[in-house]
Protein backbone atom coordinates (compact mmCIF):
# COMPACT_ATOMS: atom_id res chain seq x y z
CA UNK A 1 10.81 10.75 -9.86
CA UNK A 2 14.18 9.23 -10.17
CA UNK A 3 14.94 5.91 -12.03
CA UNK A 4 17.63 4.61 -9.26
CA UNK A 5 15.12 5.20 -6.16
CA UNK A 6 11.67 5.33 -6.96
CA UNK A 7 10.78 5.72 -3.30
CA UNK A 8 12.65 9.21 -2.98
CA UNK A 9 10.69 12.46 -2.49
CA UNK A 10 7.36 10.04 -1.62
CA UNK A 11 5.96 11.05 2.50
CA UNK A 12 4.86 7.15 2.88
CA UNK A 13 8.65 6.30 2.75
CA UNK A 14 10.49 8.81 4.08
CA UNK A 15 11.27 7.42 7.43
CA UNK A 16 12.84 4.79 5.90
CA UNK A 17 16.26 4.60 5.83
CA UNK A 18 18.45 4.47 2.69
CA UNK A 19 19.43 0.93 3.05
CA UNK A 20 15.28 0.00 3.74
CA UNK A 21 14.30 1.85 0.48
CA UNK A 22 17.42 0.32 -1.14
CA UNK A 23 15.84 -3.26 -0.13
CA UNK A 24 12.63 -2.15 -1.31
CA UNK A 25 13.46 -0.11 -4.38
CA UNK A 26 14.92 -3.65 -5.52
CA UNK A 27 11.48 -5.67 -5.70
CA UNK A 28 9.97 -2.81 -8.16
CA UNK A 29 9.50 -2.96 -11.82
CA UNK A 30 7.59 0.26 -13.75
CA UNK A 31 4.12 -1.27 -15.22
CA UNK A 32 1.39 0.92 -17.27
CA UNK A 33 -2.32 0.54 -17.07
CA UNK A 34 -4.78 1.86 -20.09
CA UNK A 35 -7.11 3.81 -19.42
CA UNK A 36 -10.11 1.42 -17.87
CA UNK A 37 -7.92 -1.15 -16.91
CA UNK A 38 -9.33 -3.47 -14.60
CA UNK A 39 -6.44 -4.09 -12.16
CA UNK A 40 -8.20 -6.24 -9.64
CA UNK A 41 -11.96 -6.81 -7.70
CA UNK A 42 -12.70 -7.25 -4.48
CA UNK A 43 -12.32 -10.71 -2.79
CA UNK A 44 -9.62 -11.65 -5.28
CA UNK A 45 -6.39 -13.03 -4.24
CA UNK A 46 -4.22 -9.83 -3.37
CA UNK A 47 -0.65 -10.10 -5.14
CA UNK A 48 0.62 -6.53 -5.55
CA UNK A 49 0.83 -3.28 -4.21
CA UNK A 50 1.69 -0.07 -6.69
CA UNK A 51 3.35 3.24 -6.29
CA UNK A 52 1.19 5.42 -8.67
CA UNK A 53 3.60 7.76 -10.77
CA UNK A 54 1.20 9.10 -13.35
CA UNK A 55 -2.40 8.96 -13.60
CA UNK A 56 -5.23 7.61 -11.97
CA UNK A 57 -7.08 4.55 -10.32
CA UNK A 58 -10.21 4.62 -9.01
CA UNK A 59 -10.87 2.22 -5.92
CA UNK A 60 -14.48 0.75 -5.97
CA UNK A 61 -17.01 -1.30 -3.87
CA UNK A 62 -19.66 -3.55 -5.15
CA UNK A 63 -23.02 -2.28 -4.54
CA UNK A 64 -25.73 -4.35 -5.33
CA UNK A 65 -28.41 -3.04 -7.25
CA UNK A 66 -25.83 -0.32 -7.99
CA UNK A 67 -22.61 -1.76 -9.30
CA UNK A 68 -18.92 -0.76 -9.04
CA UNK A 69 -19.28 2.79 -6.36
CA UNK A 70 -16.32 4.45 -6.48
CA UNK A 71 -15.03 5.04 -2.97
CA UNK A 72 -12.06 6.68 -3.68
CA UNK A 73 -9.72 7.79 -7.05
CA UNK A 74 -5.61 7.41 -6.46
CA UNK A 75 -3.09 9.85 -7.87
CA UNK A 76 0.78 10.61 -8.06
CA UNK A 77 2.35 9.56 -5.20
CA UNK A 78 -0.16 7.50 -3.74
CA UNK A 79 0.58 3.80 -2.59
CA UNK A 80 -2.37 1.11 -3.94
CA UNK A 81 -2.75 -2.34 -2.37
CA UNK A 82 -1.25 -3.57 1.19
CA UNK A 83 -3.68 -6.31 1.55
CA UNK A 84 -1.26 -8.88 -0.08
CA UNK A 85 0.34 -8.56 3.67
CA UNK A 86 -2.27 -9.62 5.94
CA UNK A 87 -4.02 -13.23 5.74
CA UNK A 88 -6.00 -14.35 3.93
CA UNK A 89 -4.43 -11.90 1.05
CA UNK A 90 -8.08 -10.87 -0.49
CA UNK A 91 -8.44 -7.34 -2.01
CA UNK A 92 -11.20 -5.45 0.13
CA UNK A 93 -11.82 -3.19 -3.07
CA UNK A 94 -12.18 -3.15 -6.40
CA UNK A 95 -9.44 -0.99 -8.41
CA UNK A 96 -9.36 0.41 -12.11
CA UNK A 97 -7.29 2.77 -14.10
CA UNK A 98 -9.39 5.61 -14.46
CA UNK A 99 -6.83 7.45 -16.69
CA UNK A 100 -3.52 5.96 -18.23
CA UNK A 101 -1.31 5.15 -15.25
CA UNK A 102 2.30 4.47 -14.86
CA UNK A 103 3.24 2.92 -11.49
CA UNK A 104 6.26 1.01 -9.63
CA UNK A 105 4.74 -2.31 -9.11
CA UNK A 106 6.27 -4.20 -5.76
CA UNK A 107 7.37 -7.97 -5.34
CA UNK A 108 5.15 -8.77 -2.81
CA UNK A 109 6.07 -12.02 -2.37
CA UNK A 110 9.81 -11.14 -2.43
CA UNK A 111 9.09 -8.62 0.30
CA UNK A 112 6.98 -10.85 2.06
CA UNK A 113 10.22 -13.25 2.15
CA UNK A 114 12.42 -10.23 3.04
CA UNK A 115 10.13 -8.80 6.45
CA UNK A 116 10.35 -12.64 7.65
CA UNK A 117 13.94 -12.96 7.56
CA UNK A 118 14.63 -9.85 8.67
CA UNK A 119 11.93 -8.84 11.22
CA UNK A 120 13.84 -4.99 11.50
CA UNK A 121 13.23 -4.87 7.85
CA UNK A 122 9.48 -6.17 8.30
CA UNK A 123 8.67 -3.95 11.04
CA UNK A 124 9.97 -1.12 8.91
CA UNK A 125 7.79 -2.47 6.34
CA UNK A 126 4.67 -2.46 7.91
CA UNK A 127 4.94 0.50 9.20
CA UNK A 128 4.89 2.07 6.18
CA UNK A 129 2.11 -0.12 5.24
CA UNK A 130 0.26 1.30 8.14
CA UNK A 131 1.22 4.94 7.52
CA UNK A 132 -0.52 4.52 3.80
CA UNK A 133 -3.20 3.24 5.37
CA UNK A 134 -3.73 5.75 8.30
CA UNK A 135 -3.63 8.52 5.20
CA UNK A 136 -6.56 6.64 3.64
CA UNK A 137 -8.48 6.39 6.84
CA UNK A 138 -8.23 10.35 7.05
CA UNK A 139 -8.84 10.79 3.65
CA UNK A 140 -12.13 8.62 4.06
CA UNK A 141 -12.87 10.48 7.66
CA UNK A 142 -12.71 13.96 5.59
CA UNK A 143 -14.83 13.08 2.41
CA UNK A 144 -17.43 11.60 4.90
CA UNK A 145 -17.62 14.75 7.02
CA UNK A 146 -17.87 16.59 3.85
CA UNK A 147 -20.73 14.43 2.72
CA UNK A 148 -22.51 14.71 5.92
CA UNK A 149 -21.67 18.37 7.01
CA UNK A 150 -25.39 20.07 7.13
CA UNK A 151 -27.16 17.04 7.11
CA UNK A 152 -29.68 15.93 9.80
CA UNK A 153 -27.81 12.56 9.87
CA UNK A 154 -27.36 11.34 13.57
């Protein structure tokens, strides 16, 4: 991944234009997580959102009785956190570096600033928000048909 653009060569952004990823390529810093790194848990305060370069980060639920349940493990490429966008800003999962992890952290609350002075800019933004979040959804939607595929579920 290039230093001057961390966004190039990454689906989520690509239908951004140069000048959009320019904008957002300037709220990012490069930030490392050990391995079992707690980055946040669900129902904090949400404050960042990460473009995973290296490693991985496993996305959890509480289950009581259980524990952490991981849901779902991140990888390259992969975009962690969007729910520092949408009031009231609380993480709906749990996240944790499951391996060492380098990522490009975001200035949420400089983008924030940025999609409400420029709503072009923020509707860009969201969509790509939404686009990271529609891949999740199918992600989810194809582990849970693989989970139930043969089973007398109804």
């Amino acid at each position: 991944m290039r230093t001057d653009d961390p966004l190039a060569g990454i689906a989520t952004f690509s239908h951004l234009s140069p000048a959009e990823r320019a904008v957002i390529s300037g709220t990012t810093r490069v930030v490392q997580f050990p391995a079992g790194e707690r980055l946040f848990d669900e129902g904090e305060s949400a404050d960042g959102c990460w473009l995973i370069q290296e490693g991985r980060i496993a996305l959890d639920i509480a289950v009581p009785g259980r524990g952490d349940v991981v849901v779902q493990t991140l990888g390259p490429g992969d975009l962690l956190g969007w729910s520092w966008l949408v009031a009231p800003f609380r993480w709906h999962f749990g996240a944790r570096a499951v391996q060492p992890t380098t990522a490009v952290a975001f200035d949420t609350a400089r983008l924030r600033e940025l999609a409400e002075a420029d709503p072009a800019f923020g509707y860009a933004l969201v969509l790509t928000l939404f686009t990271a979040v529609l891949q999740r959804l199918q992600t989810t939607r194809a582990r849970l048909l693989d989970l139930y595929r043969g089973s007398d579920v109804h």
